[in-house]
N, C-alpha and C. Protein backbone atom coordinates (compact mmCIF):
# COMPACT_ATOMS: atom_id res chain seq x y z
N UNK A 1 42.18 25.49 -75.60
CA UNK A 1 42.76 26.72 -76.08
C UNK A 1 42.01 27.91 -75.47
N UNK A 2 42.54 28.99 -75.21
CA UNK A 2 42.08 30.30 -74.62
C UNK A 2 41.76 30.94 -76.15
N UNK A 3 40.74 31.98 -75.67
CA UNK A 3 40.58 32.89 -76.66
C UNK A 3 41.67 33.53 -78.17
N UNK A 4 42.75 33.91 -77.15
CA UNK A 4 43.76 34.39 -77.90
C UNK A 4 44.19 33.34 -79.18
N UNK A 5 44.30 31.96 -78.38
CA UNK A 5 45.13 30.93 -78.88
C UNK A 5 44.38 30.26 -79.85
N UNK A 6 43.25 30.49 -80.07
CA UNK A 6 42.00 30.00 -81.10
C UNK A 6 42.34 30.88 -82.08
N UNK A 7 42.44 32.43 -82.13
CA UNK A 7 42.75 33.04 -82.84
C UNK A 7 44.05 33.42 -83.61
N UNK A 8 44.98 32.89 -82.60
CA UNK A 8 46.22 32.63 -83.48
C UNK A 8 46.62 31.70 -84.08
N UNK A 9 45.79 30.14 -83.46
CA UNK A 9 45.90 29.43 -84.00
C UNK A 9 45.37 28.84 -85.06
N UNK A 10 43.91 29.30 -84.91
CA UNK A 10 42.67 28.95 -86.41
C UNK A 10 42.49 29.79 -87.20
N UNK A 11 42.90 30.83 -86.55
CA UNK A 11 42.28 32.56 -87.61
C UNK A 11 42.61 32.39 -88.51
N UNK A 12 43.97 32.15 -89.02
CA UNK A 12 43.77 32.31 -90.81
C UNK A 12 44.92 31.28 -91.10
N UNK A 13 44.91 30.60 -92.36
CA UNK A 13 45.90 29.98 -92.60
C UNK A 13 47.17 30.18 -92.61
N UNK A 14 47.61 31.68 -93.25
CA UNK A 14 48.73 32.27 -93.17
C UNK A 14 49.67 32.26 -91.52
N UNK A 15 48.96 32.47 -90.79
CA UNK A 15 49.50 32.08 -89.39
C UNK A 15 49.80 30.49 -89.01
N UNK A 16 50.26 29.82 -90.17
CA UNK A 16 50.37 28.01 -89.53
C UNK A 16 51.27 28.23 -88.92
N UNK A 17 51.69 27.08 -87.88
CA UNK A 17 52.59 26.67 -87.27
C UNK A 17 54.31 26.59 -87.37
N UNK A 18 54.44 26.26 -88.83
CA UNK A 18 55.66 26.49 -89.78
C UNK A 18 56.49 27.22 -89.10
N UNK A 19 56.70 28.84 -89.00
CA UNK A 19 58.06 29.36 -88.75
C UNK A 19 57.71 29.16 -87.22
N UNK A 20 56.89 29.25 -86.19
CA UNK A 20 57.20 29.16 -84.59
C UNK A 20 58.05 27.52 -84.75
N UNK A 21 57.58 26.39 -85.44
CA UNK A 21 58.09 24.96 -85.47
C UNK A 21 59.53 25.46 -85.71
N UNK A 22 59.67 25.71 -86.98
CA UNK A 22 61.38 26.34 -87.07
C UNK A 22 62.25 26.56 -86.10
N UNK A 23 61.59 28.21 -85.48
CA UNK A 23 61.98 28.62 -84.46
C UNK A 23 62.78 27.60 -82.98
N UNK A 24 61.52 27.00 -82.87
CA UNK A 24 61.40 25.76 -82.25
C UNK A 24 62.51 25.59 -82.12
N UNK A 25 62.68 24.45 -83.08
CA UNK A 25 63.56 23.76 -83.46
C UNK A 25 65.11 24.12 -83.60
N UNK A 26 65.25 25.41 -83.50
CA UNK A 26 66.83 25.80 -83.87
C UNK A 26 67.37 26.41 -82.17
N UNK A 27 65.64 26.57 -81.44
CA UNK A 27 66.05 27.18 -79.73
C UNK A 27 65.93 25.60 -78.79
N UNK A 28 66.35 24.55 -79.90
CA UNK A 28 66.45 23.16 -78.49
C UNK A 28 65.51 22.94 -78.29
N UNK A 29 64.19 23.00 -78.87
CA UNK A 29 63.17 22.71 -78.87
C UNK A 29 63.35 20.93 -79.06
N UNK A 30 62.68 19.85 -78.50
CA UNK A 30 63.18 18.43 -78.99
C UNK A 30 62.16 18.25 -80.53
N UNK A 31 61.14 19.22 -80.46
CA UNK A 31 60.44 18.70 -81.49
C UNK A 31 59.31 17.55 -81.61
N UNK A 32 59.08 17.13 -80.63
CA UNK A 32 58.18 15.99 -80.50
C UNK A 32 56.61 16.05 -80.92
N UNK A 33 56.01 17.13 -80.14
CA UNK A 33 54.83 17.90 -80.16
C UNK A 33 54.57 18.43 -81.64
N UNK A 34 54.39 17.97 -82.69
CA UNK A 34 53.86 18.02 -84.32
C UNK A 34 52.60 18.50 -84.73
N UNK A 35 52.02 18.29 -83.66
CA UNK A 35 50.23 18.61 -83.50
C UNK A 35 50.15 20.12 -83.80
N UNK A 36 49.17 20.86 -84.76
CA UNK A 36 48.98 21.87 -85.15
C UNK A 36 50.17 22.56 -85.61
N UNK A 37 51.28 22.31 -86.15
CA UNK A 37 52.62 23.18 -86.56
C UNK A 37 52.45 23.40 -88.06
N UNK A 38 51.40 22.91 -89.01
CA UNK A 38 51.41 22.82 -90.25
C UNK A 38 49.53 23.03 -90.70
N UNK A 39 49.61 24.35 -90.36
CA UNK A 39 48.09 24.62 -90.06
C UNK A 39 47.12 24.05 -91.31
N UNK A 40 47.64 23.62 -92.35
CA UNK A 40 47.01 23.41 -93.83
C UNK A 40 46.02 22.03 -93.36
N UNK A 41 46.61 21.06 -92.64
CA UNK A 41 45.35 20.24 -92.59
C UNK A 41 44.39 20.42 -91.68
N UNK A 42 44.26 21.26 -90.77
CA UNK A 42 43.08 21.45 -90.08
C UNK A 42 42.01 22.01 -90.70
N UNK A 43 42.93 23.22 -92.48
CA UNK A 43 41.86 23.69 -93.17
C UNK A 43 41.28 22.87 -94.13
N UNK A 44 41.79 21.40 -94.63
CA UNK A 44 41.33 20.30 -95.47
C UNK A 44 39.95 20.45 -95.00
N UNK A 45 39.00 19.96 -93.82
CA UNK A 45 38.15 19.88 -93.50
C UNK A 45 37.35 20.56 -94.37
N UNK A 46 36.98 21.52 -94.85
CA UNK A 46 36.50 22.59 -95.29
C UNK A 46 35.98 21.65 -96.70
N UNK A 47 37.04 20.37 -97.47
CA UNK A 47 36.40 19.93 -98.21
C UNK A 47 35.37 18.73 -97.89
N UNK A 48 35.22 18.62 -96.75
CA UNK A 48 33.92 17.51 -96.69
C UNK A 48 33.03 18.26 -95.56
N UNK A 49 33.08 19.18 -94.94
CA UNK A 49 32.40 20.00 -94.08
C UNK A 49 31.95 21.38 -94.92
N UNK A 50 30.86 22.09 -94.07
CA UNK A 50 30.26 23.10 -94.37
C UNK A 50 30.17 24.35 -93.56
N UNK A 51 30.40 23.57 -92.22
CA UNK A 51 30.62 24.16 -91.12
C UNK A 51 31.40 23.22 -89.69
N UNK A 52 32.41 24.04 -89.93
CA UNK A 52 33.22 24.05 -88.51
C UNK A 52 32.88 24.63 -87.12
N UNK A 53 32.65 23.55 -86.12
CA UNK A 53 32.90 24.20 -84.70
C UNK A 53 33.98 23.41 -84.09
N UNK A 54 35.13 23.88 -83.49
CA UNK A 54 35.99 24.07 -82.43
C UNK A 54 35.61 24.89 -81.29
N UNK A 55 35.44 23.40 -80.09
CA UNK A 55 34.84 24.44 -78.78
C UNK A 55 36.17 23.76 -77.76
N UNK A 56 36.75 24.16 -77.04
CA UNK A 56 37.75 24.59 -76.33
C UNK A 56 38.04 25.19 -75.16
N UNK A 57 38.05 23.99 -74.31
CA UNK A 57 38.63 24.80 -72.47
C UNK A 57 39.95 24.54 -72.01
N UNK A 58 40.38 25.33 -71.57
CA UNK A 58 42.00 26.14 -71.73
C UNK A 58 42.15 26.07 -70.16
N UNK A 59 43.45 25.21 -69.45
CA UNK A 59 43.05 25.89 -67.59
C UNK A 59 43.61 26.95 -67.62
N UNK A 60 44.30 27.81 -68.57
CA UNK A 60 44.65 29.19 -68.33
C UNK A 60 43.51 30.26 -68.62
N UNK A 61 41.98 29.58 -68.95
CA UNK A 61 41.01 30.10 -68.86
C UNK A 61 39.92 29.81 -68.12
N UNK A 62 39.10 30.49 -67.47
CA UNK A 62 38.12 30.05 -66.94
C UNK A 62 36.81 29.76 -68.17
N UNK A 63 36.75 29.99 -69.13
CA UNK A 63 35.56 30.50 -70.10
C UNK A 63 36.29 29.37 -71.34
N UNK A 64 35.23 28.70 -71.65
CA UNK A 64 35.33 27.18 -72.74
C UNK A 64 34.70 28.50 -74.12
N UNK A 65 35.74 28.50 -75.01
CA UNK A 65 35.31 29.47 -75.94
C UNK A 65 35.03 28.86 -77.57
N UNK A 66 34.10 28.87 -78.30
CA UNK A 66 33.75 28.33 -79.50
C UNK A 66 35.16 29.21 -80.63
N UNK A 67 35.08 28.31 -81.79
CA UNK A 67 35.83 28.78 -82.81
C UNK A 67 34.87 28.19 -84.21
N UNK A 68 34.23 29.34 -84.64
CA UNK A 68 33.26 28.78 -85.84
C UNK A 68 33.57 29.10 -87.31
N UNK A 69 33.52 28.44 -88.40
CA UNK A 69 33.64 29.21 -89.81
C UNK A 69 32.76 27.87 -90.44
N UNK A 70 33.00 29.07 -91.98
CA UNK A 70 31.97 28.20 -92.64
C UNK A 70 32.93 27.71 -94.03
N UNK A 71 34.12 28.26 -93.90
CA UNK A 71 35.50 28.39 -94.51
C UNK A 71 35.50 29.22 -95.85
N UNK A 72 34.67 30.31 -95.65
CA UNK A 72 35.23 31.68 -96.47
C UNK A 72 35.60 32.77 -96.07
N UNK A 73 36.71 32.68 -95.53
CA UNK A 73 37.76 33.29 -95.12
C UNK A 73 36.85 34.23 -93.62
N UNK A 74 35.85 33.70 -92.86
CA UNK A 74 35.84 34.66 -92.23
C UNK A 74 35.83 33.61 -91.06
N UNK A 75 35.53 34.24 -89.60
CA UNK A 75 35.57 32.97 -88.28
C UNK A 75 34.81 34.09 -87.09
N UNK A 76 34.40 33.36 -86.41
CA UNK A 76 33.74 34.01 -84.98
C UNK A 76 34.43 33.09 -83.88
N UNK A 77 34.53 33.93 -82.98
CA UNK A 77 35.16 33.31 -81.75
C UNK A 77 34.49 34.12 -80.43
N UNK A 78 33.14 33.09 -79.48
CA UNK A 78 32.55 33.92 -78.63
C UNK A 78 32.57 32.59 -77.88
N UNK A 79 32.46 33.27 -76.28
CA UNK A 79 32.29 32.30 -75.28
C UNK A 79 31.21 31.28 -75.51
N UNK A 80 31.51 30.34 -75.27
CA UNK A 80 30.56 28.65 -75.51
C UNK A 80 29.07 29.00 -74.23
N UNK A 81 27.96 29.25 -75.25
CA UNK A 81 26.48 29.29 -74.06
C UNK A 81 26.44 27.86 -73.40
N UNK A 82 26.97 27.07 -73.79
CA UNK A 82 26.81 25.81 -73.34
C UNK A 82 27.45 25.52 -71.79
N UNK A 83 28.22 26.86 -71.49
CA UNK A 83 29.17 26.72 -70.45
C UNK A 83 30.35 26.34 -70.44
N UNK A 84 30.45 25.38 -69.61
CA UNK A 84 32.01 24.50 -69.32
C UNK A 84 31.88 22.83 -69.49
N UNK A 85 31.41 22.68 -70.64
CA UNK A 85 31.11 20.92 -70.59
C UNK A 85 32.31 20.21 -70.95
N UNK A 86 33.45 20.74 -71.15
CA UNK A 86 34.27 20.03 -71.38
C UNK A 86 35.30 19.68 -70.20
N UNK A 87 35.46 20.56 -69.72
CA UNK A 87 36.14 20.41 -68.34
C UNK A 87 37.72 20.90 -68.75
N UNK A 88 38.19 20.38 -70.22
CA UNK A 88 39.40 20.66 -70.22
C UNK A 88 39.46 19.80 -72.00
N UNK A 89 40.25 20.60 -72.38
CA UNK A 89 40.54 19.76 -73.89
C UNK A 89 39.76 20.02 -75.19
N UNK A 90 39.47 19.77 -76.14
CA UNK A 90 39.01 20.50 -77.33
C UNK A 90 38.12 19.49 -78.41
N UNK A 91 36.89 20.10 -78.60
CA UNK A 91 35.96 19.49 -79.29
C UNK A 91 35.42 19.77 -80.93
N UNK A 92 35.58 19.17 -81.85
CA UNK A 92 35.70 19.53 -83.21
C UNK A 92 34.13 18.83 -83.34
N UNK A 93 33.24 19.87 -84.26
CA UNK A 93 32.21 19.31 -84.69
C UNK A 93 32.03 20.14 -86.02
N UNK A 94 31.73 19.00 -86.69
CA UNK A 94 31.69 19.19 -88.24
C UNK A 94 30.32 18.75 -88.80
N UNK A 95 29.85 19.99 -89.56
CA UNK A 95 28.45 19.45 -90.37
C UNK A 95 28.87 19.39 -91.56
N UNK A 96 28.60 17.85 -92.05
CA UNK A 96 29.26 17.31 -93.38
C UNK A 96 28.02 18.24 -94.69
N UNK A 97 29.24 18.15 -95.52
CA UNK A 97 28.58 18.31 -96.73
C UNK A 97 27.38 17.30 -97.07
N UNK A 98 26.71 17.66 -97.98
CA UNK A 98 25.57 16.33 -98.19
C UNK A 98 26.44 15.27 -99.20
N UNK A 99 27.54 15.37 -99.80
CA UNK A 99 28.07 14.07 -100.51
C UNK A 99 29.11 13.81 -99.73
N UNK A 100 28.98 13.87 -98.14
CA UNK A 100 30.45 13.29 -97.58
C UNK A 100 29.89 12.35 -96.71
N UNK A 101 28.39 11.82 -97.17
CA UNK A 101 28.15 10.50 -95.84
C UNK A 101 29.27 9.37 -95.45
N UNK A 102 29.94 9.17 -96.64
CA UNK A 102 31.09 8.44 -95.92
C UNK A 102 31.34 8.43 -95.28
N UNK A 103 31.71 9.51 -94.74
CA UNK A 103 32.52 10.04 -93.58
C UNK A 103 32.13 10.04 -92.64
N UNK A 104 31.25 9.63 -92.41
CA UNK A 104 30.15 8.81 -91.19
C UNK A 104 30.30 7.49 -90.47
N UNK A 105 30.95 6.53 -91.19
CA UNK A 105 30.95 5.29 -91.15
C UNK A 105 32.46 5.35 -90.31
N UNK A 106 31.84 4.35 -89.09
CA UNK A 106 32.69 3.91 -88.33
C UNK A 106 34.29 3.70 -88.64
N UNK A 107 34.06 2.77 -89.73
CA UNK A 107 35.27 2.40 -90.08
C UNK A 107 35.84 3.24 -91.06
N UNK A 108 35.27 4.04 -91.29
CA UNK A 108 36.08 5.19 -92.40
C UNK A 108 37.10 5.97 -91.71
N UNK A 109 35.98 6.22 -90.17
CA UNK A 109 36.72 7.40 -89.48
C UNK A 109 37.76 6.68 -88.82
N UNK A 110 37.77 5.24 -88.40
CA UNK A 110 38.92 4.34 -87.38
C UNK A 110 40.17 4.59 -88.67
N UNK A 111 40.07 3.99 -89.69
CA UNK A 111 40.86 4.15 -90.88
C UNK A 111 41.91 5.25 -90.84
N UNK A 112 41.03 6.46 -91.21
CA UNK A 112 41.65 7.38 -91.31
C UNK A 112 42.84 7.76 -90.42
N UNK A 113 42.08 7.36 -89.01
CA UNK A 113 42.97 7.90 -87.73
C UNK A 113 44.02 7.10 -87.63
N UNK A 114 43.83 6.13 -87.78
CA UNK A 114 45.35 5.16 -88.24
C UNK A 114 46.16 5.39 -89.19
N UNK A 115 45.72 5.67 -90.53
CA UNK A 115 46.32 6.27 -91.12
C UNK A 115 47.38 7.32 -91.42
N UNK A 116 46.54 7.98 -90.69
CA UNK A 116 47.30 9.64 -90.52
C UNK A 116 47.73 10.25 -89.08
N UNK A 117 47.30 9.23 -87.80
CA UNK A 117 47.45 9.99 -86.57
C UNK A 117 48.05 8.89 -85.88
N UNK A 118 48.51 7.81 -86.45
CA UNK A 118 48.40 6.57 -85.57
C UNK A 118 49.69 6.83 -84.61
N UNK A 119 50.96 7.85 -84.53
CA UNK A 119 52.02 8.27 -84.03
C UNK A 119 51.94 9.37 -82.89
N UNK A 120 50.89 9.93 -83.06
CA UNK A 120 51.01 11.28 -82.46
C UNK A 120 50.81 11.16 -80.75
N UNK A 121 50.83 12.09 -80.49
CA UNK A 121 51.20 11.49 -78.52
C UNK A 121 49.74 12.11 -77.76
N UNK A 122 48.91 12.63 -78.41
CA UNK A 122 47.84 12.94 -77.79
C UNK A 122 46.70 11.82 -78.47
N UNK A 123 46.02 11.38 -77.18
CA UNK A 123 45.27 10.09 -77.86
C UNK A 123 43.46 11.03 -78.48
N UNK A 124 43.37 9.97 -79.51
CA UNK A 124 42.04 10.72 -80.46
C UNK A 124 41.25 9.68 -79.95
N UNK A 125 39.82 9.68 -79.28
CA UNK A 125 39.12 8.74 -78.82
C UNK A 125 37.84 9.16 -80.15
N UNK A 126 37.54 8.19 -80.02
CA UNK A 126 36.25 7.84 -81.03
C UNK A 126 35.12 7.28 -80.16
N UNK A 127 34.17 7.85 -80.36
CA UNK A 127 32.83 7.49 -79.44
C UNK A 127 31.60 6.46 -80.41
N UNK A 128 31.39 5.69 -79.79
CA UNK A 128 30.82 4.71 -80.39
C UNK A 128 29.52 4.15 -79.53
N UNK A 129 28.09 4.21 -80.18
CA UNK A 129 27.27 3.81 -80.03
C UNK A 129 26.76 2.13 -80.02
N UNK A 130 26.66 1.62 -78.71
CA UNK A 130 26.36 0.40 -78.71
C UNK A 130 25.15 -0.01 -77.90
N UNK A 131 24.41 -0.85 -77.81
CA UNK A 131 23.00 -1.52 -77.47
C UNK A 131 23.53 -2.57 -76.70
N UNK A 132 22.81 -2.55 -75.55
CA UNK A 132 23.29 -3.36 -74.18
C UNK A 132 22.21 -3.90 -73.46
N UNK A 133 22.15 -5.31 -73.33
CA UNK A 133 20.65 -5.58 -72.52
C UNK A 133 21.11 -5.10 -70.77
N UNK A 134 19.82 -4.52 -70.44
CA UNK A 134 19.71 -4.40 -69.07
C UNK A 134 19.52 -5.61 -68.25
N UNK A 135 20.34 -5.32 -67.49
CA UNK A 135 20.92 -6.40 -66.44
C UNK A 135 19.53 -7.07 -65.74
N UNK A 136 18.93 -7.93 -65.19
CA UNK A 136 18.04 -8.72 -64.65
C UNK A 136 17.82 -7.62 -63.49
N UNK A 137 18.79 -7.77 -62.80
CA UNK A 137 18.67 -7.10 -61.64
C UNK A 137 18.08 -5.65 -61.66
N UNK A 138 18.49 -4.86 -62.38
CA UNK A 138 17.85 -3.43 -62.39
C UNK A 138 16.26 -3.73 -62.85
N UNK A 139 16.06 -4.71 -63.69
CA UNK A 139 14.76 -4.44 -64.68
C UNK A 139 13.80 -5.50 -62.92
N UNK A 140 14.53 -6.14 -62.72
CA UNK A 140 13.57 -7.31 -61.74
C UNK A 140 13.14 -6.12 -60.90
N UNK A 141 13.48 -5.17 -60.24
CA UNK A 141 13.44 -4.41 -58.95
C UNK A 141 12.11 -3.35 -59.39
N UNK A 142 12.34 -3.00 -60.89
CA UNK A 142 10.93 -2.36 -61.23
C UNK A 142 9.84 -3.53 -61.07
N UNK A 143 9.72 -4.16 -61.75
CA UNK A 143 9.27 -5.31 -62.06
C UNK A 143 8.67 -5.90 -61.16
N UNK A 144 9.26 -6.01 -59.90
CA UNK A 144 8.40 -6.42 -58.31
C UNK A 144 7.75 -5.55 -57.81
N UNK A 145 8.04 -4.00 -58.15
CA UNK A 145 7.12 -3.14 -57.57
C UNK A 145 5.85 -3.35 -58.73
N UNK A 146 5.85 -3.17 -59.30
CA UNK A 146 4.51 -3.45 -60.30
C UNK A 146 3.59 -4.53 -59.86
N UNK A 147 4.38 -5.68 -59.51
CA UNK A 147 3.85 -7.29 -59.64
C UNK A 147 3.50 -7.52 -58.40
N UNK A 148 3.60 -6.69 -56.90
CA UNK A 148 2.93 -6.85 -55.78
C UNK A 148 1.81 -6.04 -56.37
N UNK A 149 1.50 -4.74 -56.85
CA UNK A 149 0.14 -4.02 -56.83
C UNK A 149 -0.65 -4.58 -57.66
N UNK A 150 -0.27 -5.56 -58.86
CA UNK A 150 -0.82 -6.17 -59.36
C UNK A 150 -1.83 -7.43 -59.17
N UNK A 151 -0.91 -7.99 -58.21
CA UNK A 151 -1.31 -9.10 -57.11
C UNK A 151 -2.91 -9.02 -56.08
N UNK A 152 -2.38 -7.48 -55.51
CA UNK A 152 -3.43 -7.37 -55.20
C UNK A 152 -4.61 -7.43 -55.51
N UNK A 153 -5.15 -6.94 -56.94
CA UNK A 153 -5.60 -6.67 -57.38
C UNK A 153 -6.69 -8.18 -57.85
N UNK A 154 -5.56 -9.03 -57.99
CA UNK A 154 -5.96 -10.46 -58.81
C UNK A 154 -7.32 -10.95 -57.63
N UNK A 155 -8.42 -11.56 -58.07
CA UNK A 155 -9.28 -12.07 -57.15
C UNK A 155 -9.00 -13.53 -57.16
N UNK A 156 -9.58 -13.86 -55.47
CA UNK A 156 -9.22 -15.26 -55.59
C UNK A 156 -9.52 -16.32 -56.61
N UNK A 157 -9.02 -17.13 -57.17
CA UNK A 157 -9.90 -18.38 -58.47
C UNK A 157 -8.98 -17.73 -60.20
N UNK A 158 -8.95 -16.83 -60.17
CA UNK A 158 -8.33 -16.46 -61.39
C UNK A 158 -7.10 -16.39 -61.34
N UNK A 159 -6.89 -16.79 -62.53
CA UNK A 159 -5.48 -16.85 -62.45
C UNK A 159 -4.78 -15.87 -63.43
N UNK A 160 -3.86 -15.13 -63.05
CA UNK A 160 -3.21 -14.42 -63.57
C UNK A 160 -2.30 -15.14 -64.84
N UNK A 161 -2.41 -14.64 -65.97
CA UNK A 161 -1.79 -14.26 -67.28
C UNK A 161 -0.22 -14.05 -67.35
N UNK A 162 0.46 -15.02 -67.87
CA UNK A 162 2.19 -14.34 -68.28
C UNK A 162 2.16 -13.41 -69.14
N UNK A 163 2.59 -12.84 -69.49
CA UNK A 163 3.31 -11.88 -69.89
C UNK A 163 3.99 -12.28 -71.01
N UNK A 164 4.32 -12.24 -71.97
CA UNK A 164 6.13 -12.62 -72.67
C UNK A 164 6.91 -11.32 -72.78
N UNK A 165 7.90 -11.74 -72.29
CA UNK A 165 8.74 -10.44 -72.18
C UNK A 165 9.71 -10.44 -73.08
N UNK A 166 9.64 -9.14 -73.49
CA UNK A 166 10.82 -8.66 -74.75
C UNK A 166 12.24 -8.36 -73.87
N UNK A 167 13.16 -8.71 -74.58
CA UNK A 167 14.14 -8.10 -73.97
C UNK A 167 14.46 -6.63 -73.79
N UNK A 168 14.81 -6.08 -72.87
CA UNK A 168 15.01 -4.72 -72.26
C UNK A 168 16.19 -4.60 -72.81
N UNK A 169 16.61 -3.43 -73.42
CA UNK A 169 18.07 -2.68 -73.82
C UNK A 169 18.14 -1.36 -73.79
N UNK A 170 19.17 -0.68 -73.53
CA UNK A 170 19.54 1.00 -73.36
C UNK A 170 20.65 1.12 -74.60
N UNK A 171 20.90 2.36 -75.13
CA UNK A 171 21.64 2.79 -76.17
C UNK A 171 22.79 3.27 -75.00
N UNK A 172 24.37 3.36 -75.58
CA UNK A 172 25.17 3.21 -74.50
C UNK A 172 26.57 4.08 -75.29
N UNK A 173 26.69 5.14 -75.22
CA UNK A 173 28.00 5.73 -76.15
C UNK A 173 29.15 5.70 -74.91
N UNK A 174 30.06 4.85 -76.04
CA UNK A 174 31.46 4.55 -75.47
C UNK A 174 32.76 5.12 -76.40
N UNK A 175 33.33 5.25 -75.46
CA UNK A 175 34.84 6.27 -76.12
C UNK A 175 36.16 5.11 -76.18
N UNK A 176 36.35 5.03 -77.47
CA UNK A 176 37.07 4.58 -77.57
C UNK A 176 39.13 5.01 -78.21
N UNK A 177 39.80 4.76 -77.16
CA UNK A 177 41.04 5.20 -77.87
C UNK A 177 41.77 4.53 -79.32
N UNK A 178 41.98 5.49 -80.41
CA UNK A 178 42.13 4.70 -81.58
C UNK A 178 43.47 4.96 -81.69
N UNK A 179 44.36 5.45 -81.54
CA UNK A 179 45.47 5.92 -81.95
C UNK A 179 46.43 5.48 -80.40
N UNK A 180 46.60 3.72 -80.84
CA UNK A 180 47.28 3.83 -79.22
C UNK A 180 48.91 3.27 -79.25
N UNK A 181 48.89 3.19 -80.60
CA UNK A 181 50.60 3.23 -81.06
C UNK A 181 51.31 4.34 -80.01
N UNK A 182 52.21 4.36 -79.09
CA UNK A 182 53.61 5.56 -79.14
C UNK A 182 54.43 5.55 -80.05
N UNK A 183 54.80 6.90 -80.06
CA UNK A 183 55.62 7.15 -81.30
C UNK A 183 57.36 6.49 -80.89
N UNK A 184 57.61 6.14 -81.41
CA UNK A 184 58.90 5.35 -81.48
C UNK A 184 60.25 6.13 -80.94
N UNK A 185 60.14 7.51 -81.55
CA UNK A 185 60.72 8.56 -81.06
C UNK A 185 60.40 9.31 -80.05
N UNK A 186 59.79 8.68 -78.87
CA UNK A 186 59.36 9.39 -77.81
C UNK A 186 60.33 8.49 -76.73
C-alpha cells in the first residue's frame, strides 16, 4: 500500500470497504477480490494486540511506509527506517496482549487461517522455525582445516585423542503457504 492507501484504508473504521464494495458491485465489478471490503475485522485485532504495525511496499511507491496504532482511535503513518525490506507486499506485526499467549502457538494460528481465510485468493504464508543438522560436508571442510594444524602440532609417539562429537544444527525459518484451497468461484 502507498501512503495515501494506508490512510484510507486503516485510518479509521468508518472508512471500511462496504460502500466502494457496493459501488463495485453494481459498476460490473465481478466481485472476487473480498480482501479488506469490510474494514471491522482488521480492527478485531485490537482485542488480543496492544500494538499494531502494518509496514507496506506499494510499486506505485518507491518508499515501504509503516501504519502504527495502539487502537485508541489515533494512527501514525511515516516512512519505514528500515528501508525497503519487503520488496513488495505487506507485513502485519502485532504485540500481543499479555493474556493472548495463545495466540502464539503454531497451531492456533494454522487453525485460524483455515478457518477464516482458507478461500481467499491471496496466499497467507506462515513462517515456521525448524532445527536442521548440518550437512557432513559443510561441517567436514571446517573440520579438516583445524585437523591438519592440529596434526602438526602432535609429536611423534603420542597419540592423538578422539573427540566425541555432538551433532551440529542451525535454526532455519521456513514460510509456509497455509491457505492453499482456490476459491471455487474463481
Amino acid at each position: 500500500m502507498t501512503k495515501a492507501e494506508m490512510e484510507g484504508a486503516l485510518g479509521s473504521l468508518g472508512t471500511s470497504g462496504t460502500k466502494k464494495f457496493l459501488e463495485g458491485m453494481q459498476s460490473g465489478d465481478d466481485g472476487n477480490n473480498l480482501i479488506g471490503q469490510f474494514g471491522v475485522g482488521f480492527y478485531s485485532v485490537f482485542l488480543v494486540a496492544e500494538n499494531v504495525r502494518v509496514a507496506s511496499k506499494s510499486d506505485d511507491s518507491d518508499k515501504q511506509w509503516v501504519w502504527e496504532s495502539t487502537g485508541d482511535g489515533t494512527y501514525f503513518v511515516y516512512e519505514d527506517p528500515r528501508g525497503n525490506t519487503l520488496g513488495r507486499g505487506t507485513e502485519l506485526t502485532l504485540e500481543l496482549k499479555k493474556d493472548a499467549d495463545e495466540f502464539l502457538e503454531h497451531e492456533h494460528i494454522t487453525d485460524t487461517i483455515h478457518r477464516y481465510s482458507e478461500f481467499i485468493n491471496f496466499p497467507i504464508m506462515l513462517g515456521e522455525e525448524t532445527t536442521e543438522a548440518i550437512p557432513v560436508s559443510e561441517k567436514a571442510a571446517a573440520e579438516e582445516a583445524e585437523a591438519e594444524e592440529d596434526d602438526a602440532e602432535v609429536e611423534e609417539g603420542e597419540e592423538e585423542e578422539e573427540e566425541e562429537e555432538e551433532p551440529t544444527t542451525r535454526t532455519v525459518w521456513e514460510g509456509t503457504v497455509i491457505n492453499k484451497n482456490k476459491p471455487i468461484w474463481t
